[in-house]
PDB file of N, CA and C in Angstrom:
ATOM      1  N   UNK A   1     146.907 125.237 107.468  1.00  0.00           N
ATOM      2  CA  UNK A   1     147.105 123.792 107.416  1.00  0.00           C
ATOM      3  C   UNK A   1     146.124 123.089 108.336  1.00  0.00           C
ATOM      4  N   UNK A   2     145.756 122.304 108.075  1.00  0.00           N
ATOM      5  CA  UNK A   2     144.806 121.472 108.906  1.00  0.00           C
ATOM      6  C   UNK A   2     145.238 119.936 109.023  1.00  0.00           C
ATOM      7  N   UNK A   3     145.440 119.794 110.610  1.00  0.00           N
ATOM      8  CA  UNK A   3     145.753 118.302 110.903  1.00  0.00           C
ATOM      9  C   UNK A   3     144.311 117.538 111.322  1.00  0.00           C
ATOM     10  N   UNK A   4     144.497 116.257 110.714  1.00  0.00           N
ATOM     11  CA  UNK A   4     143.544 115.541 111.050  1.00  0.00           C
ATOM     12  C   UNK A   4     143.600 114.523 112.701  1.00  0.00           C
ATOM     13  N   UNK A   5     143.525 114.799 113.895  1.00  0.00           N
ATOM     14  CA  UNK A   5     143.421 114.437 114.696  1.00  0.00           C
ATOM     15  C   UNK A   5     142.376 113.152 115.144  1.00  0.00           C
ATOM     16  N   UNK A   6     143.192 112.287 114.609  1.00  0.00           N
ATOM     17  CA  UNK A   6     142.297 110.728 114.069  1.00  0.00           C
ATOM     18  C   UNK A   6     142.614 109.669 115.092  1.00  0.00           C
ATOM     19  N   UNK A   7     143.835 109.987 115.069  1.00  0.00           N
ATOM     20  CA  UNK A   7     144.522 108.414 116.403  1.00  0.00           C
ATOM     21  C   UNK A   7     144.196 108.606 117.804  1.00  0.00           C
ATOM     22  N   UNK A   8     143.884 107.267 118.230  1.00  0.00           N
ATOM     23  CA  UNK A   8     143.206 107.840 119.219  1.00  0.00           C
ATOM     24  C   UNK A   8     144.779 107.094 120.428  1.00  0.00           C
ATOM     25  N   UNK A   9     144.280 107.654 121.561  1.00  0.00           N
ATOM     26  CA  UNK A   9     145.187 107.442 122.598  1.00  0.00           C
ATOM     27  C   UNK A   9     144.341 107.775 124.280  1.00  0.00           C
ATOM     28  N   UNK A  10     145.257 107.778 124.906  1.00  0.00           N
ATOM     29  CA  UNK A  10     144.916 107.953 126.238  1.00  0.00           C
ATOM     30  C   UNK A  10     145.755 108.088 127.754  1.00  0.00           C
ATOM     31  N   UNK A  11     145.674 109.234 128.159  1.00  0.00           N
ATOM     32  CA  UNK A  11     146.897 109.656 129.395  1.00  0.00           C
ATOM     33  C   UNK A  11     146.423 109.936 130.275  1.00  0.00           C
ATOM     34  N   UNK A  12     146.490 108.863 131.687  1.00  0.00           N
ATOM     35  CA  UNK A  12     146.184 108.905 132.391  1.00  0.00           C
ATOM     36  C   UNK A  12     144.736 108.605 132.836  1.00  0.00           C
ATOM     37  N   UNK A  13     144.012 108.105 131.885  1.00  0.00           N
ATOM     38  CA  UNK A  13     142.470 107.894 131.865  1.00  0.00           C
ATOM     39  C   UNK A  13     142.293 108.702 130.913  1.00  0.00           C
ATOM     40  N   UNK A  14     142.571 109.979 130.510  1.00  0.00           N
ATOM     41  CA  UNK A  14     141.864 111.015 129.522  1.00  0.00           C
ATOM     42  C   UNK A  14     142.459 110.582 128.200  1.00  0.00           C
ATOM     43  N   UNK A  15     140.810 110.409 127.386  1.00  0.00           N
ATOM     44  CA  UNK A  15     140.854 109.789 125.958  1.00  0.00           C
ATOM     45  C   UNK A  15     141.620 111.289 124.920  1.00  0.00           C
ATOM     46  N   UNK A  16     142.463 110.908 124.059  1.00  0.00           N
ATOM     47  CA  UNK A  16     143.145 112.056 123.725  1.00  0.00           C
ATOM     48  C   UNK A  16     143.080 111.245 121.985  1.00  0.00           C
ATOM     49  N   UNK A  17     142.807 112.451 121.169  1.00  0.00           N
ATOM     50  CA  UNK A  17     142.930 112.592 119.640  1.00  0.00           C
ATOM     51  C   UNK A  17     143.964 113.086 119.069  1.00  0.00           C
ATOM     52  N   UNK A  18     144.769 112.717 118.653  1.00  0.00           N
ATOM     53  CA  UNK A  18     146.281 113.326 118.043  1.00  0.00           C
ATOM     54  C   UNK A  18     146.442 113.209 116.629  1.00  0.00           C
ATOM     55  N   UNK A  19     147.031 114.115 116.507  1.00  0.00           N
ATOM     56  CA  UNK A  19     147.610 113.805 114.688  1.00  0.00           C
ATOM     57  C   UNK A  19     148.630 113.280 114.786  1.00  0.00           C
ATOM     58  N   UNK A  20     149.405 113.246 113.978  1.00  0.00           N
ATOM     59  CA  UNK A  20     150.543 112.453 113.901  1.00  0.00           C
ATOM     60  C   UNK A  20     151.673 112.945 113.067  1.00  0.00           C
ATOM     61  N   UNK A  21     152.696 113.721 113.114  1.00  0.00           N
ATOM     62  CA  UNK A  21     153.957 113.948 112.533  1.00  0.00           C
ATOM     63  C   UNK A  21     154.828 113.327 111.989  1.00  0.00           C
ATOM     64  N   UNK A  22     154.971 112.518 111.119  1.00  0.00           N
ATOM     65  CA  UNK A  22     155.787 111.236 110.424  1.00  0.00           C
ATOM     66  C   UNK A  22     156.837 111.657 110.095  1.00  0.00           C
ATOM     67  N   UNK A  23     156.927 113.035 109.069  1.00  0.00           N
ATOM     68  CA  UNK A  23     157.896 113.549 108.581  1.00  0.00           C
ATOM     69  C   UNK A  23     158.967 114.537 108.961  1.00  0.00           C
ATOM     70  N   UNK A  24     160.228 115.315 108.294  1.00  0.00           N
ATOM     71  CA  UNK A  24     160.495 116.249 108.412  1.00  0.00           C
ATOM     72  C   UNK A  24     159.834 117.252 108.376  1.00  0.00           C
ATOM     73  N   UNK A  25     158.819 117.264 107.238  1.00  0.00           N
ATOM     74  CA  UNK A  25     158.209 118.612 107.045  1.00  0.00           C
ATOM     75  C   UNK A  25     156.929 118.790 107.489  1.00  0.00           C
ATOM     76  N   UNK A  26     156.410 117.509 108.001  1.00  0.00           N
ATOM     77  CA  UNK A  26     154.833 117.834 109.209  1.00  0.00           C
ATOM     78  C   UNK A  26     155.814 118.294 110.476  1.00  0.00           C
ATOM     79  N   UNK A  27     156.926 117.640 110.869  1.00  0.00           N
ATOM     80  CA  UNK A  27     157.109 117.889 112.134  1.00  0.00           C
ATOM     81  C   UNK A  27     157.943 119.549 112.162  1.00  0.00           C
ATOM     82  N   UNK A  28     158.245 119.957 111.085  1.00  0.00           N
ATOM     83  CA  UNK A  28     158.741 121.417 111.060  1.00  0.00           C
ATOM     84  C   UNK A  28     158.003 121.964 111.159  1.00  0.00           C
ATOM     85  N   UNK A  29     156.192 121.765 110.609  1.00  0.00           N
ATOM     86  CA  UNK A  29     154.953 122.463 110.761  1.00  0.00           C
ATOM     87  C   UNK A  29     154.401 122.488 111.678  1.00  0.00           C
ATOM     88  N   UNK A  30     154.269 121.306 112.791  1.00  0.00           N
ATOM     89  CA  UNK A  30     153.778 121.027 113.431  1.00  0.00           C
ATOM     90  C   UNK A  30     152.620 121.470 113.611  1.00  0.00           C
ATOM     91  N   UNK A  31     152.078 122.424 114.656  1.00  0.00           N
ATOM     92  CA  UNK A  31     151.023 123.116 115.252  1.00  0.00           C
ATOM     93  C   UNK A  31     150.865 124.493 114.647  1.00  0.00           C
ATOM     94  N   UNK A  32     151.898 124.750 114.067  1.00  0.00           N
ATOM     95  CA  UNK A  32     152.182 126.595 113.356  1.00  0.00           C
ATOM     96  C   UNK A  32     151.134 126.899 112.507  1.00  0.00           C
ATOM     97  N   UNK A  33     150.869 128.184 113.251  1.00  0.00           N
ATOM     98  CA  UNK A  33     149.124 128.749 112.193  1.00  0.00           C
ATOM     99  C   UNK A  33     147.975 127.877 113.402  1.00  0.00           C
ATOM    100  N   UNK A  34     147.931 126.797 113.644  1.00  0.00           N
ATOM    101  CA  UNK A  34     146.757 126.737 113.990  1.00  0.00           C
ATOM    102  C   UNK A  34     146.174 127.545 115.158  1.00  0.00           C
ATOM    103  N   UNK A  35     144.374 127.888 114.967  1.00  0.00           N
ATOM    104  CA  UNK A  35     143.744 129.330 115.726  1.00  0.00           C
ATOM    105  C   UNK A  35     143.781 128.593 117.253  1.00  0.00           C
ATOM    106  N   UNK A  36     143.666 127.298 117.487  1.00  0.00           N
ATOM    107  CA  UNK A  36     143.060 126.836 118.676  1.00  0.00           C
ATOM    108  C   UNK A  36     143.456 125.434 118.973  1.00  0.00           C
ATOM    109  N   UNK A  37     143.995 124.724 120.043  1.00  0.00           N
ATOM    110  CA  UNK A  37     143.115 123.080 120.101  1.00  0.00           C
ATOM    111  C   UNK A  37     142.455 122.861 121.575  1.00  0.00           C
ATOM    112  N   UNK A  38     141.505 121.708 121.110  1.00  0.00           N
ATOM    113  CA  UNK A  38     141.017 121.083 122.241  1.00  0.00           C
ATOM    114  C   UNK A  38     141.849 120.832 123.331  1.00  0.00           C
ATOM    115  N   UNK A  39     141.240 120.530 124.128  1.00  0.00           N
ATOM    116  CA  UNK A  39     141.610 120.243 125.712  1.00  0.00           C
ATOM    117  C   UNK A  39     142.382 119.006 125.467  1.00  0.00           C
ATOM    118  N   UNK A  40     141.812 117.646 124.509  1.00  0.00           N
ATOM    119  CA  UNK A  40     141.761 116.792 124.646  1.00  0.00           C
ATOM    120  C   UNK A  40     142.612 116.215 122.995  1.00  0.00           C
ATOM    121  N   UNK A  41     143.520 117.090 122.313  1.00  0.00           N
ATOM    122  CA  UNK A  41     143.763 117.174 120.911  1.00  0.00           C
ATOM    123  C   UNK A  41     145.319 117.397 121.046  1.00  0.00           C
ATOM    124  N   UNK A  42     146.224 116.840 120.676  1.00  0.00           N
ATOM    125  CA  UNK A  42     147.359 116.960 120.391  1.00  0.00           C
ATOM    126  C   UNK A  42     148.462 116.799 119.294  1.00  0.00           C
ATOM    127  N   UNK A  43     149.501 116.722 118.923  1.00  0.00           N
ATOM    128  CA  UNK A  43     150.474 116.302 117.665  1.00  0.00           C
ATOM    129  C   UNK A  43     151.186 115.214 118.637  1.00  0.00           C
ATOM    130  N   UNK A  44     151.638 114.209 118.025  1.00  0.00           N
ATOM    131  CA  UNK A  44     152.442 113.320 118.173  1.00  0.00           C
ATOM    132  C   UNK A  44     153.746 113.577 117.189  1.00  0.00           C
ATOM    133  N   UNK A  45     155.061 113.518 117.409  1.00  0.00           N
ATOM    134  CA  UNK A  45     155.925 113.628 116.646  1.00  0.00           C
ATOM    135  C   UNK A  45     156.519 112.125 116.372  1.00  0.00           C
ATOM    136  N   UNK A  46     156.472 111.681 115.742  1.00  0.00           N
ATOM    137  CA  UNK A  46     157.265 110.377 115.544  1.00  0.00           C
ATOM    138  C   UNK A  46     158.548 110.277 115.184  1.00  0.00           C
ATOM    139  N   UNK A  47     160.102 110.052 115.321  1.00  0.00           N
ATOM    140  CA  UNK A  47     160.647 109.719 115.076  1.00  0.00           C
ATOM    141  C   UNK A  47     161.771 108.572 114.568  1.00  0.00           C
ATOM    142  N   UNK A  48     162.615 108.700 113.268  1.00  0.00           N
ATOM    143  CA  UNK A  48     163.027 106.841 112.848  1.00  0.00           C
ATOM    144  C   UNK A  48     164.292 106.468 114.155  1.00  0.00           C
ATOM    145  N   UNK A  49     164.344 107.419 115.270  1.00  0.00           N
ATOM    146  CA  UNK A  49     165.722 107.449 115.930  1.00  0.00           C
ATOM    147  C   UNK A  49     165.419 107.446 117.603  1.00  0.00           C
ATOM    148  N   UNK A  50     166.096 106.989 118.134  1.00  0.00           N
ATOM    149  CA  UNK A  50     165.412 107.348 119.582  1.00  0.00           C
ATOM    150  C   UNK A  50     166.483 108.389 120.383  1.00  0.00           C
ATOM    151  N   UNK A  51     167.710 109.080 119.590  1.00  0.00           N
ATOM    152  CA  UNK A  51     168.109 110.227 119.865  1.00  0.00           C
ATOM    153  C   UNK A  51     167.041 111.507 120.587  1.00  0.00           C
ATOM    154  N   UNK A  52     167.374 112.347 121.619  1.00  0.00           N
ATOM    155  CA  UNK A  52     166.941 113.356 121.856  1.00  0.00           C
ATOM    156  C   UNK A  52     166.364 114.211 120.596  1.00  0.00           C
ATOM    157  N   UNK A  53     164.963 114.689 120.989  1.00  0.00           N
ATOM    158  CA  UNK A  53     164.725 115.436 119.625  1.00  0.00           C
ATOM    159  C   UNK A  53     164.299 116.880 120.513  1.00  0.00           C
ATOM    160  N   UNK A  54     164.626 117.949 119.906  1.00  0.00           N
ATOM    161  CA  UNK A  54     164.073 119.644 120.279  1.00  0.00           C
ATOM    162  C   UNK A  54     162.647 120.452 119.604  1.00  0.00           C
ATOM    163  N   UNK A  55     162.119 121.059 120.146  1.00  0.00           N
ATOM    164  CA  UNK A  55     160.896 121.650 119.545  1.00  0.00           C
ATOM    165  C   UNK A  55     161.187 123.110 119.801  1.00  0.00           C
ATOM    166  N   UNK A  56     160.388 123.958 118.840  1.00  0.00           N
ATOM    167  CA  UNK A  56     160.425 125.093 118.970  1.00  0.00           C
ATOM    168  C   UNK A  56     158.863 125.734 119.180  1.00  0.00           C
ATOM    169  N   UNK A  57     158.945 127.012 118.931  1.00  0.00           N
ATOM    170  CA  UNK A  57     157.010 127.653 119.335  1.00  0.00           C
ATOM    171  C   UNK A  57     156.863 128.406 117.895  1.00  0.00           C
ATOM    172  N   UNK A  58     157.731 128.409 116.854  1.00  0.00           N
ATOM    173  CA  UNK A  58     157.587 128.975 115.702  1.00  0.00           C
ATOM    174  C   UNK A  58     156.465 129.011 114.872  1.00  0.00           C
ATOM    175  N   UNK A  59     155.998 130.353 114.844  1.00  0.00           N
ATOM    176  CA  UNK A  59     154.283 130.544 113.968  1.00  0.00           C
ATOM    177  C   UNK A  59     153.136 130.276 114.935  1.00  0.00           C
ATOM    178  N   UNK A  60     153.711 129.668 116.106  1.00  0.00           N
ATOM    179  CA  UNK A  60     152.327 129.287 117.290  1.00  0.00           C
ATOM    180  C   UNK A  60     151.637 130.737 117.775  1.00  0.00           C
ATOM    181  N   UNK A  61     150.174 129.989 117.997  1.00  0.00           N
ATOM    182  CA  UNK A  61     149.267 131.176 118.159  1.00  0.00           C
ATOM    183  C   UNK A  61     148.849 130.931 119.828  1.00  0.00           C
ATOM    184  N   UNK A  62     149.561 129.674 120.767  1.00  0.00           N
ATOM    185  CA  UNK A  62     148.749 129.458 122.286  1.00  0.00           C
ATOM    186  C   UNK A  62     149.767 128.747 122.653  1.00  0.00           C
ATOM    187  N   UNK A  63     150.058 128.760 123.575  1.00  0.00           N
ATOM    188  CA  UNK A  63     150.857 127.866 125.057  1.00  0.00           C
ATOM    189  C   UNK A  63     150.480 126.444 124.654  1.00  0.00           C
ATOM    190  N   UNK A  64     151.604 125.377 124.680  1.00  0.00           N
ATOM    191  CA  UNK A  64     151.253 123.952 125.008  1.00  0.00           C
ATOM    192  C   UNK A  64     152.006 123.547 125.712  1.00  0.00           C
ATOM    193  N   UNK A  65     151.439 122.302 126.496  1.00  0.00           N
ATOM    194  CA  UNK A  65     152.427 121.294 127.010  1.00  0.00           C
ATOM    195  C   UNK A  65     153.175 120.210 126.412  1.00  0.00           C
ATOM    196  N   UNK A  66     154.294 120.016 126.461  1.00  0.00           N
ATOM    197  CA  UNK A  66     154.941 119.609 125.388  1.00  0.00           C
ATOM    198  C   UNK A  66     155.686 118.248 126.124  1.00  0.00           C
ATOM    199  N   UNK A  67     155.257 116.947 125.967  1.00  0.00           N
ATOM    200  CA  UNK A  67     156.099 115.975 126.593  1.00  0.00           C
ATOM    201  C   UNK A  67     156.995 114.852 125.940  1.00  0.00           C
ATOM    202  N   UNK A  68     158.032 114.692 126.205  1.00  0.00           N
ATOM    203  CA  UNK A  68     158.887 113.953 125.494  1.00  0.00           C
ATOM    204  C   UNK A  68     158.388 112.171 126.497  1.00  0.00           C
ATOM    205  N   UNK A  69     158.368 111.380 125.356  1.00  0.00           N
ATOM    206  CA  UNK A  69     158.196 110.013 125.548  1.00  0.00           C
ATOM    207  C   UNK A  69     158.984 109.053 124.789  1.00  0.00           C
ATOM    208  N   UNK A  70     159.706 107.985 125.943  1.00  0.00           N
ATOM    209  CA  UNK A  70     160.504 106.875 125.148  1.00  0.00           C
ATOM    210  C   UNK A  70     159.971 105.903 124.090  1.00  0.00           C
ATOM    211  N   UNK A  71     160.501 105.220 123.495  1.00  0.00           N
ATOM    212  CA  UNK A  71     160.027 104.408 122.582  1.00  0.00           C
ATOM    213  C   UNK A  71     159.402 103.213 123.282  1.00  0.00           C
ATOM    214  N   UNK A  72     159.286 103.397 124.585  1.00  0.00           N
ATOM    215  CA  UNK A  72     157.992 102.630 125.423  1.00  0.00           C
ATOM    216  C   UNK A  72     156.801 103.458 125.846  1.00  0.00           C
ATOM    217  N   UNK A  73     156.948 104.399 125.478  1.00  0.00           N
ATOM    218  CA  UNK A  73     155.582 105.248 125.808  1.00  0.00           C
ATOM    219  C   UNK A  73     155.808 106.181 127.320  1.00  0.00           C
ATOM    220  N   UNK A  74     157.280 105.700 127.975  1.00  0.00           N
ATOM    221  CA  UNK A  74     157.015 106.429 129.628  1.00  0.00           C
ATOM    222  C   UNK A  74     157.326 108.147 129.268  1.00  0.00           C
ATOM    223  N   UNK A  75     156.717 108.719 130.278  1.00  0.00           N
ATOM    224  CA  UNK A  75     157.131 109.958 129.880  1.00  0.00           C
ATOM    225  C   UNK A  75     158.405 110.375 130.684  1.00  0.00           C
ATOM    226  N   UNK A  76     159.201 111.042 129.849  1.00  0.00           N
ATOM    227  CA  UNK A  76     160.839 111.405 130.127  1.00  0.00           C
ATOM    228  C   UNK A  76     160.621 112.702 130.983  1.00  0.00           C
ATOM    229  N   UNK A  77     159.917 113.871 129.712  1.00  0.00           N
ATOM    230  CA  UNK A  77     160.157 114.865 130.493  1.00  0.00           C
ATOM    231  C   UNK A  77     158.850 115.811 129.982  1.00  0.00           C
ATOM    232  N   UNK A  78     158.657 116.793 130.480  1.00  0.00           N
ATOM    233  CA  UNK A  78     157.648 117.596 130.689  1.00  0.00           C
ATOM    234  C   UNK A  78     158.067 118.990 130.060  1.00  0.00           C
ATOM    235  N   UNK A  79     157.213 119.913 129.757  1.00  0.00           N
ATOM    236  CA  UNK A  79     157.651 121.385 129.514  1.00  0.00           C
ATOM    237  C   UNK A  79     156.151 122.082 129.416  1.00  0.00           C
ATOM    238  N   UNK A  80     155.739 122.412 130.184  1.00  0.00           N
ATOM    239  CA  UNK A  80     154.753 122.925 130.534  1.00  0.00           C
ATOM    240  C   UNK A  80     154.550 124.321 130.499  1.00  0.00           C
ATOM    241  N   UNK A  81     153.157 124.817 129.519  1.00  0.00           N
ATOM    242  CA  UNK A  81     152.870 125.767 129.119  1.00  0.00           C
ATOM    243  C   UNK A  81     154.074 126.709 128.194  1.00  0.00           C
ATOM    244  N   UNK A  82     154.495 125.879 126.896  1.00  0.00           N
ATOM    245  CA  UNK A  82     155.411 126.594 126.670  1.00  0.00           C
ATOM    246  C   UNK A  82     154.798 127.699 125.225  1.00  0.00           C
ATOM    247  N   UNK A  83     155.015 128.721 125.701  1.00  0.00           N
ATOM    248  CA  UNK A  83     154.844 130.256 125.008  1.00  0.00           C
ATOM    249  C   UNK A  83     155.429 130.418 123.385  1.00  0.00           C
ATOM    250  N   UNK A  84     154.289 130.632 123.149  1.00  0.00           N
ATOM    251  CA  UNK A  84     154.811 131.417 121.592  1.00  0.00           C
ATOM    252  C   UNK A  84     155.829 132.320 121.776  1.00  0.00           C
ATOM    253  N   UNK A  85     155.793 133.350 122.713  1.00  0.00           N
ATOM    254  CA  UNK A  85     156.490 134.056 123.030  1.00  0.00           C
ATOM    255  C   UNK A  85     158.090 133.483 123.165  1.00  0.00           C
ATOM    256  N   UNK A  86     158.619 132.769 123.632  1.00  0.00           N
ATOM    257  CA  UNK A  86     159.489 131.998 124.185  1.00  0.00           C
ATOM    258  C   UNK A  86     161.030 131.756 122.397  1.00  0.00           C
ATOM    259  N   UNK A  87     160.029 131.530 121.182  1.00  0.00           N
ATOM    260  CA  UNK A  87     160.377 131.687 120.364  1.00  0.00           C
ATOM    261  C   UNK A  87     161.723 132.607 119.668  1.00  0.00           C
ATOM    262  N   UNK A  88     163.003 132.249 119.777  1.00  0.00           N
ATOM    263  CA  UNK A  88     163.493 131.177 118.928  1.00  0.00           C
ATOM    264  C   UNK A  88     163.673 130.448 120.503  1.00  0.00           C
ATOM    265  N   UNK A  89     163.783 130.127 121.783  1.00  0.00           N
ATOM    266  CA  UNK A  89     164.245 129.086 122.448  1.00  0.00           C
ATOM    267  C   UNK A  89     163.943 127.838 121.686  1.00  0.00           C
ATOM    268  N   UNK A  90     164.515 126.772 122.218  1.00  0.00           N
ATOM    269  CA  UNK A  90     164.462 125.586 121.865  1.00  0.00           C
ATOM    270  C   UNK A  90     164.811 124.690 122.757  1.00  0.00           C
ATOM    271  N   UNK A  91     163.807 123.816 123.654  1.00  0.00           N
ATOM    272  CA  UNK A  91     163.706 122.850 124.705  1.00  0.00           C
ATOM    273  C   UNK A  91     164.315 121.082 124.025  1.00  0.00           C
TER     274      UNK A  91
END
C-alpha cells in the first residue's frame, strides 16, 4: 500500500509530511507493510468523535512514536518507540 504523504504540518519547528487516515479502513491499515519512513513523515488518524481512540503495531515493519492530540491540536499523550514486537498490545 502506498500512502501519499502530502499535508503538510509542523511540530515544534520541524516541517512534517503526513498522510492522512479518514477512514475505518485506512486507519485499520495504517502504516502496515510499509519498508521504511522518513524522519520527517507520518499518518495522521482523523477521527468523526473526540472519544479516546487505541492503536495497535499490526503488520509493522519499525518502531514509531505515536502521539495522541485533542481536537485543538495539544498533545495529550505520548508513546514512544512503540515495537512491532509489542503486537497484539494496544495503547
Amino acid at each position: 500500500p502506498s500512502i501519499s504523504f502530502t499535508t503538510k504540518a509542523s511540530l515544534r519547528d520541524v516541517p512534517l509530511f503526513l498522510g492522512v487516515a479518514r477512514n475505518d479502513k485506512e486507519r485499520e491499515m495504517g502504516l502496515s507493510y510499509q519498508k521504511e519512513l522518513a524522519f520527517n513523515q507520518g499518518l495522521l488518524f482523523l477521527f468523526e468523535d473526540t472519544i479516546p481512540h487505541s492503536i495497535w503495531m499490526k503488520r509493522m515493519n519499525f518502531p514509531i512514536d505515536v502521539l495522541w492530540l485533542s481536537d485543538t491540536g495539544t498533545i495529550l499523550y505520548v508513546k514512544e518507540a512503540f515495537s512491532p514486537d509489542s503486537y497484539p498490545e494496544i495503547v
